[in-house]
PDB file of N, CA and C in Angstrom:
ATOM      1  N   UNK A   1     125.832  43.276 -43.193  1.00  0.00           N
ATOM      2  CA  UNK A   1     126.079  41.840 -43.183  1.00  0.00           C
ATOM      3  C   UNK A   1     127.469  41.596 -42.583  1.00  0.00           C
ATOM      4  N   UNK A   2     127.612  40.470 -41.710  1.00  0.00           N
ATOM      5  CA  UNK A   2     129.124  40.448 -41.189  1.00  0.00           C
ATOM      6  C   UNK A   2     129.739  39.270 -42.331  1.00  0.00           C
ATOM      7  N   UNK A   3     131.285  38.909 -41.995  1.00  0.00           N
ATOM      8  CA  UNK A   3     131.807  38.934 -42.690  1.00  0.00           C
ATOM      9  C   UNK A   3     131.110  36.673 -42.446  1.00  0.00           C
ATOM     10  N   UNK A   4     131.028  36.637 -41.485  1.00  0.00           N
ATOM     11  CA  UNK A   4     130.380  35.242 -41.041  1.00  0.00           C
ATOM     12  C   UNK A   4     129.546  34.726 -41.534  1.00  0.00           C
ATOM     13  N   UNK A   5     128.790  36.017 -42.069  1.00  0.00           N
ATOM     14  CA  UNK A   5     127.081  35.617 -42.656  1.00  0.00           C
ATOM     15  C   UNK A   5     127.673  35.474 -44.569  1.00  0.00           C
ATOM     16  N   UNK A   6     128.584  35.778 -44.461  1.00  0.00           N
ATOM     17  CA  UNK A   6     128.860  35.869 -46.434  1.00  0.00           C
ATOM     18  C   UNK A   6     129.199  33.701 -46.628  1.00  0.00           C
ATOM     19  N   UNK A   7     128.975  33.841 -47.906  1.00  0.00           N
ATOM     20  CA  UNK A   7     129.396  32.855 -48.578  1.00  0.00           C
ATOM     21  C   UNK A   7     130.616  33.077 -48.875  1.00  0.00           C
ATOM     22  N   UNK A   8     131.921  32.140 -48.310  1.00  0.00           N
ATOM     23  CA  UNK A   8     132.836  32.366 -48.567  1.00  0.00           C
ATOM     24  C   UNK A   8     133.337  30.771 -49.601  1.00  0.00           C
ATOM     25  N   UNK A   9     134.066  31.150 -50.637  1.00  0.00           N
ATOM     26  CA  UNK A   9     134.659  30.174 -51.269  1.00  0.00           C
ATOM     27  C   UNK A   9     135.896  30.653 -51.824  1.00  0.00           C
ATOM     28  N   UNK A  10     136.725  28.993 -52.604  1.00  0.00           N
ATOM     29  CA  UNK A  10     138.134  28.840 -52.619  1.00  0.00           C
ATOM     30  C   UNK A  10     137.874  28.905 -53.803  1.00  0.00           C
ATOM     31  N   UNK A  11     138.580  29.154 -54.926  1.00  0.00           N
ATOM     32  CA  UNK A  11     139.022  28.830 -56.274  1.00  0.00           C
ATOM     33  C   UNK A  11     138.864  27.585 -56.428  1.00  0.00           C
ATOM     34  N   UNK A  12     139.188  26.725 -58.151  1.00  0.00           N
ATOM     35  CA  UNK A  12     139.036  25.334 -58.000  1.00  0.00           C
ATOM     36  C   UNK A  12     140.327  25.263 -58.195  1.00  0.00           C
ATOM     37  N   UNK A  13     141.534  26.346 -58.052  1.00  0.00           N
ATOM     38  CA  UNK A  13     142.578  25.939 -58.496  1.00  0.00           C
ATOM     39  C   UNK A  13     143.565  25.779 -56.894  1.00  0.00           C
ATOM     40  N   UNK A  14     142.571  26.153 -55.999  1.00  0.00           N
ATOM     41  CA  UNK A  14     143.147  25.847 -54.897  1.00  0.00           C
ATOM     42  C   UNK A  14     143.839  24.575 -54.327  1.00  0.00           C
ATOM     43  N   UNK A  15     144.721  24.126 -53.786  1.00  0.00           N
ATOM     44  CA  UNK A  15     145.023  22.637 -52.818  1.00  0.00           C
ATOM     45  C   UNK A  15     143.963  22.938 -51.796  1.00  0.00           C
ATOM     46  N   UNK A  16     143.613  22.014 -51.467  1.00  0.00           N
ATOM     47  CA  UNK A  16     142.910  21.479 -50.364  1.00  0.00           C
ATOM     48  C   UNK A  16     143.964  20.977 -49.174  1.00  0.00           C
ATOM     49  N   UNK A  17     145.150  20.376 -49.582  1.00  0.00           N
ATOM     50  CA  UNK A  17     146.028  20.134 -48.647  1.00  0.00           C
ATOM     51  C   UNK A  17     146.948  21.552 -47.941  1.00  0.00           C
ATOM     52  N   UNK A  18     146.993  22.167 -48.248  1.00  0.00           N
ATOM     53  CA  UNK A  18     148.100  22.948 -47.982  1.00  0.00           C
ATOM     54  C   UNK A  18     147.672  24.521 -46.797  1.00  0.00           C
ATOM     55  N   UNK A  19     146.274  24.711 -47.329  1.00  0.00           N
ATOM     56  CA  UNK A  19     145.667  25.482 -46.518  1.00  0.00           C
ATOM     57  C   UNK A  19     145.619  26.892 -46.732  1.00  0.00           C
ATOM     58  N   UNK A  20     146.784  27.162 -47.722  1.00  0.00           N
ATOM     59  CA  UNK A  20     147.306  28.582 -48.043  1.00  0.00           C
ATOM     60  C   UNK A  20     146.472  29.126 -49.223  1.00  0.00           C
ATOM     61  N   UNK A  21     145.400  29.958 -48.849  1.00  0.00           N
ATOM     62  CA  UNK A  21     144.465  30.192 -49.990  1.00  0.00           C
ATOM     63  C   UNK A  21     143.795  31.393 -50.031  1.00  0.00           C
ATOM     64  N   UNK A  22     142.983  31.741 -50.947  1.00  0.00           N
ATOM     65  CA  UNK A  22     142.381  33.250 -50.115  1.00  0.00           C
ATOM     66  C   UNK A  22     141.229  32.708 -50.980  1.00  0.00           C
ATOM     67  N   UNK A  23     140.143  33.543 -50.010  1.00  0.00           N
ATOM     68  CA  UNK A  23     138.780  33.049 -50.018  1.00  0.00           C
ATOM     69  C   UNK A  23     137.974  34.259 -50.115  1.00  0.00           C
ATOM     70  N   UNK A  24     137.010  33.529 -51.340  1.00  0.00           N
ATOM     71  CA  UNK A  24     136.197  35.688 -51.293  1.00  0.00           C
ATOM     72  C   UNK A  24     134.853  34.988 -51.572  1.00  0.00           C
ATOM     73  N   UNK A  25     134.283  36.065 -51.251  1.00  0.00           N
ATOM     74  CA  UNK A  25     132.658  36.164 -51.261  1.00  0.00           C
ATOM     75  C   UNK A  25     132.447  37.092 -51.869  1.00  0.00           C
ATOM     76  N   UNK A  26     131.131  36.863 -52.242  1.00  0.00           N
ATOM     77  CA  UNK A  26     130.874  38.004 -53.385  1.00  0.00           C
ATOM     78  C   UNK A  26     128.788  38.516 -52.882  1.00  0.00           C
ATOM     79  N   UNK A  27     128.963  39.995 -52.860  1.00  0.00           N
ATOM     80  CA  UNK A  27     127.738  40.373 -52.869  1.00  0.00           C
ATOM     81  C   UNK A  27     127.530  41.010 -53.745  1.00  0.00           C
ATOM     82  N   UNK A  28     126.172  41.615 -54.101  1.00  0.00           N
ATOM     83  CA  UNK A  28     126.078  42.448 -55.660  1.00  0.00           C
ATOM     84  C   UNK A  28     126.907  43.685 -55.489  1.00  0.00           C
ATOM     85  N   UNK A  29     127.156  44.385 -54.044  1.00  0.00           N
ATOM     86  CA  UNK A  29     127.929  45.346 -54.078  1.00  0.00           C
ATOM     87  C   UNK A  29     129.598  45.965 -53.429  1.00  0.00           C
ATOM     88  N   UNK A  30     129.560  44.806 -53.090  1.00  0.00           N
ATOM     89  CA  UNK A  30     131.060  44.223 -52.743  1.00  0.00           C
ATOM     90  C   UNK A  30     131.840  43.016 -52.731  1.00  0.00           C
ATOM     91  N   UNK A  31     133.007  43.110 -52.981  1.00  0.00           N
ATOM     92  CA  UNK A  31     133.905  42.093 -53.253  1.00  0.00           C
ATOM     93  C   UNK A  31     134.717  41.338 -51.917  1.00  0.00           C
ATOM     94  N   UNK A  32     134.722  40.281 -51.313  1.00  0.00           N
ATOM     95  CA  UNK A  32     135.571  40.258 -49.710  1.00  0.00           C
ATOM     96  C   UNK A  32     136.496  39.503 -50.378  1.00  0.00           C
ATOM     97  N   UNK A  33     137.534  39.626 -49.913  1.00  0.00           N
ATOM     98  CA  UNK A  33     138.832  39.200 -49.839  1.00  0.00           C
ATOM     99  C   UNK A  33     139.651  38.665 -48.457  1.00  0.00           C
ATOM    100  N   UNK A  34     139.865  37.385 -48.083  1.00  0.00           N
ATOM    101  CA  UNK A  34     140.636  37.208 -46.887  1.00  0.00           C
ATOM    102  C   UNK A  34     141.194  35.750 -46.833  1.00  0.00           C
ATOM    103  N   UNK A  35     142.170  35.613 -46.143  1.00  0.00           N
ATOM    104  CA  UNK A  35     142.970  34.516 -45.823  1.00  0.00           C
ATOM    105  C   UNK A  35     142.682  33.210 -45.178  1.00  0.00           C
ATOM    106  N   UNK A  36     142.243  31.971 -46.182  1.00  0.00           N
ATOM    107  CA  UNK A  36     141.986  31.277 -45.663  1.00  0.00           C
ATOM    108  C   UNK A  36     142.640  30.556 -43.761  1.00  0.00           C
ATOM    109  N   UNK A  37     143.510  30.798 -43.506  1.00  0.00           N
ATOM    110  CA  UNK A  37     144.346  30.649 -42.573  1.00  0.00           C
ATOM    111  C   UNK A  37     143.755  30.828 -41.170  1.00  0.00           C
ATOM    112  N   UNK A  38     143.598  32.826 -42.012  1.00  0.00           N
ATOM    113  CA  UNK A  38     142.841  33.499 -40.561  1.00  0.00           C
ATOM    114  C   UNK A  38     141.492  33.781 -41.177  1.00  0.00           C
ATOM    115  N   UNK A  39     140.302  33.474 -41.126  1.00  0.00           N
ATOM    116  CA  UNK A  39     139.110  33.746 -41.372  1.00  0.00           C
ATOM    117  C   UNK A  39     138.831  34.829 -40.517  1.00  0.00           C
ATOM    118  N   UNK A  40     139.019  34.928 -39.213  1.00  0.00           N
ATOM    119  CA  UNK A  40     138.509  35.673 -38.409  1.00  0.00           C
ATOM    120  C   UNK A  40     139.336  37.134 -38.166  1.00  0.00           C
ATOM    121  N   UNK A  41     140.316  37.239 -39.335  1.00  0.00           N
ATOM    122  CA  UNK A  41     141.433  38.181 -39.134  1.00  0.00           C
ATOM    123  C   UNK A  41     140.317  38.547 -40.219  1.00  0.00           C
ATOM    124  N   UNK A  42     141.756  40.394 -40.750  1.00  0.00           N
ATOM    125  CA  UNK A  42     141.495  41.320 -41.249  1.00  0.00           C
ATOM    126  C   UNK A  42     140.846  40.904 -42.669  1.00  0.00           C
ATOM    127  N   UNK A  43     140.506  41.445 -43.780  1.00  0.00           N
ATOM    128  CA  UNK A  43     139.746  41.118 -45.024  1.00  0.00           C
ATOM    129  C   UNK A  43     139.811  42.473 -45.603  1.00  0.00           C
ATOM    130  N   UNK A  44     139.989  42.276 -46.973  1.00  0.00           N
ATOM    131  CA  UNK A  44     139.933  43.580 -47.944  1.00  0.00           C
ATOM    132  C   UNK A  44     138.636  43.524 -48.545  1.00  0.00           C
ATOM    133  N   UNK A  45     138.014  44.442 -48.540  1.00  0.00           N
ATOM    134  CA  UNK A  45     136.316  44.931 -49.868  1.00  0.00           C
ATOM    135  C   UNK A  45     136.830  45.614 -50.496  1.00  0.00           C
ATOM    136  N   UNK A  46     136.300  45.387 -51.485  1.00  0.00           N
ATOM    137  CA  UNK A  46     136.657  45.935 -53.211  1.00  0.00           C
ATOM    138  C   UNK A  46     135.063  46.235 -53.712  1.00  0.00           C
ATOM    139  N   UNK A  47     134.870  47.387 -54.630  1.00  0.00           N
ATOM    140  CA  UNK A  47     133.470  47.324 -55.856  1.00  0.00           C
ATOM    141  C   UNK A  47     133.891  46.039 -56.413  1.00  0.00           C
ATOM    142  N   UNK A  48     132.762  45.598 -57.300  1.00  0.00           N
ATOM    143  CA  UNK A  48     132.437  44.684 -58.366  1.00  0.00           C
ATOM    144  C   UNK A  48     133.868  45.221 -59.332  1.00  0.00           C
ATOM    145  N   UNK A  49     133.734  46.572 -59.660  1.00  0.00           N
ATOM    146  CA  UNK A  49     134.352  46.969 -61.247  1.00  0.00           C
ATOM    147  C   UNK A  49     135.756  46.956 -60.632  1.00  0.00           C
ATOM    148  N   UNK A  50     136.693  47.496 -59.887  1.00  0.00           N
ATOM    149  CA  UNK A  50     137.811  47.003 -59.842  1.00  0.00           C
ATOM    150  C   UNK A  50     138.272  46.032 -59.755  1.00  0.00           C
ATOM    151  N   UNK A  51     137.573  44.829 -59.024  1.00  0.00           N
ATOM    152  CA  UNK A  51     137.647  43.324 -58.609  1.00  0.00           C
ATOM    153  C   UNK A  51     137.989  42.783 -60.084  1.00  0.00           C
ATOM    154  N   UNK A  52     136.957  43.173 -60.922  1.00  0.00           N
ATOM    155  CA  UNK A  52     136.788  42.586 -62.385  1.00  0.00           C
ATOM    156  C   UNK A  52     138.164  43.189 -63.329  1.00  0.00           C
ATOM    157  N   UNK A  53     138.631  44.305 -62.809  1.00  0.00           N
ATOM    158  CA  UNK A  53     139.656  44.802 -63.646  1.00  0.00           C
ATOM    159  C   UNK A  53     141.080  44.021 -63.010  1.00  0.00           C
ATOM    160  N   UNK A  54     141.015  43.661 -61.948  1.00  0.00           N
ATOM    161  CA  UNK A  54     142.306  43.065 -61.195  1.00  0.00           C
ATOM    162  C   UNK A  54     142.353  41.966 -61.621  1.00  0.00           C
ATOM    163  N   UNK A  55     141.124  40.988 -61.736  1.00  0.00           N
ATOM    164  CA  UNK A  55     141.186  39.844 -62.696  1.00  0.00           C
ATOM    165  C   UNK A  55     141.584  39.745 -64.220  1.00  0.00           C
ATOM    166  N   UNK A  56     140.860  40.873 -64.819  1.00  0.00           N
ATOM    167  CA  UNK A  56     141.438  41.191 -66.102  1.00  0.00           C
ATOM    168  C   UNK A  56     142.672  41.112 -66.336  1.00  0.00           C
ATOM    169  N   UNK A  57     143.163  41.793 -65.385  1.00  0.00           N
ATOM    170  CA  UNK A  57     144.917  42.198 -65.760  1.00  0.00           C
ATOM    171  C   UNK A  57     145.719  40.826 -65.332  1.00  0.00           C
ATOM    172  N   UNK A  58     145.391  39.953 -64.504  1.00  0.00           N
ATOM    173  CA  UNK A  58     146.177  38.912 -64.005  1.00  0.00           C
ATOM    174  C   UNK A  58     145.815  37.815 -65.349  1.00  0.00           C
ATOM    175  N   UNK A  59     144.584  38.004 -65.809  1.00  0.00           N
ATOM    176  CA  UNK A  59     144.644  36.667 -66.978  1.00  0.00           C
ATOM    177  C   UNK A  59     145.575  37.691 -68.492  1.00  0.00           C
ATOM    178  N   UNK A  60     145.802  38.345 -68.460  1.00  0.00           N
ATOM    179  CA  UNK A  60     146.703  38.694 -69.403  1.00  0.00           C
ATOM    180  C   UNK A  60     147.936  38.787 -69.369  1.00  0.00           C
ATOM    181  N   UNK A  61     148.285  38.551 -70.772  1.00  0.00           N
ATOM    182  CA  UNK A  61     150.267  38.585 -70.735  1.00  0.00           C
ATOM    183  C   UNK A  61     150.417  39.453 -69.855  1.00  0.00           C
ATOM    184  N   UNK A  62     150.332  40.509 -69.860  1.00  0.00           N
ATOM    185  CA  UNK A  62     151.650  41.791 -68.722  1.00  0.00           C
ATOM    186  C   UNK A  62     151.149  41.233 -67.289  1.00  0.00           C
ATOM    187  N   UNK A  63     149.850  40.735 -66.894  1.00  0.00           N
ATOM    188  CA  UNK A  63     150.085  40.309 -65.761  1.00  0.00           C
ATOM    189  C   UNK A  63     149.982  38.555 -65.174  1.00  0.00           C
ATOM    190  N   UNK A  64     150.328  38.049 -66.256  1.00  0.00           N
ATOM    191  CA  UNK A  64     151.316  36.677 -65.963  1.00  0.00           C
ATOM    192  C   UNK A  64     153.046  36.554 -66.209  1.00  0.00           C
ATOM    193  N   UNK A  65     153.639  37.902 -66.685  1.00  0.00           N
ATOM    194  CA  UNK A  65     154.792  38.441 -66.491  1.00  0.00           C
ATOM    195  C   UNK A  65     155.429  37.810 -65.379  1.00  0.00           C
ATOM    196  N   UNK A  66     156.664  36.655 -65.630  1.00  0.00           N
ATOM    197  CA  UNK A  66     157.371  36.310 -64.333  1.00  0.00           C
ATOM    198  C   UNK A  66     158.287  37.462 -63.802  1.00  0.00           C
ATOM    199  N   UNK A  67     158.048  38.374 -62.989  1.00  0.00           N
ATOM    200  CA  UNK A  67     159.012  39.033 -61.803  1.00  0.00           C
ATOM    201  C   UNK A  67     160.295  38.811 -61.599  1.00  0.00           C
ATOM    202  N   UNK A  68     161.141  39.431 -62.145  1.00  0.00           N
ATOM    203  CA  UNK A  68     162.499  39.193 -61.450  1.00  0.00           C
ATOM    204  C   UNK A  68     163.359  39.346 -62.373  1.00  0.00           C
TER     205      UNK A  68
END
């Protein structure tokens, strides 16, 4: 499947104004990842189970940790 033919969507926590977003699609056996900006640029695939663990860790305290 190319990356054209996927369903790509924004978060709902996205702006609509601003443009700066990343946009993923999801198949039963991969995860796409890419820049709303450049659609037609590069894109990261991920499994399902790490995708789900990277989310995990960002909705928890250690990874809403402000940096710095």
């Amino acid at each position: 499947m190319s990356t054209s033919e996927l369903a790509w969507f924004k978060s709902s926590y996205s702006s609509s104004g601003s443009g700066d977003c990343v946009e993923i699609a999801l198949t039963p056996a991969t995860i796409h990842i890419r820049d709303s900006k450049n659609p037609q640029g590069p894109h990261l695939t991920t499994a399902p189970a790490p995708w789900t663990d990277f989310l995990t860790h960002l909705a928890s305290t250690e990874g809403r940790r402000e940096v710095g």
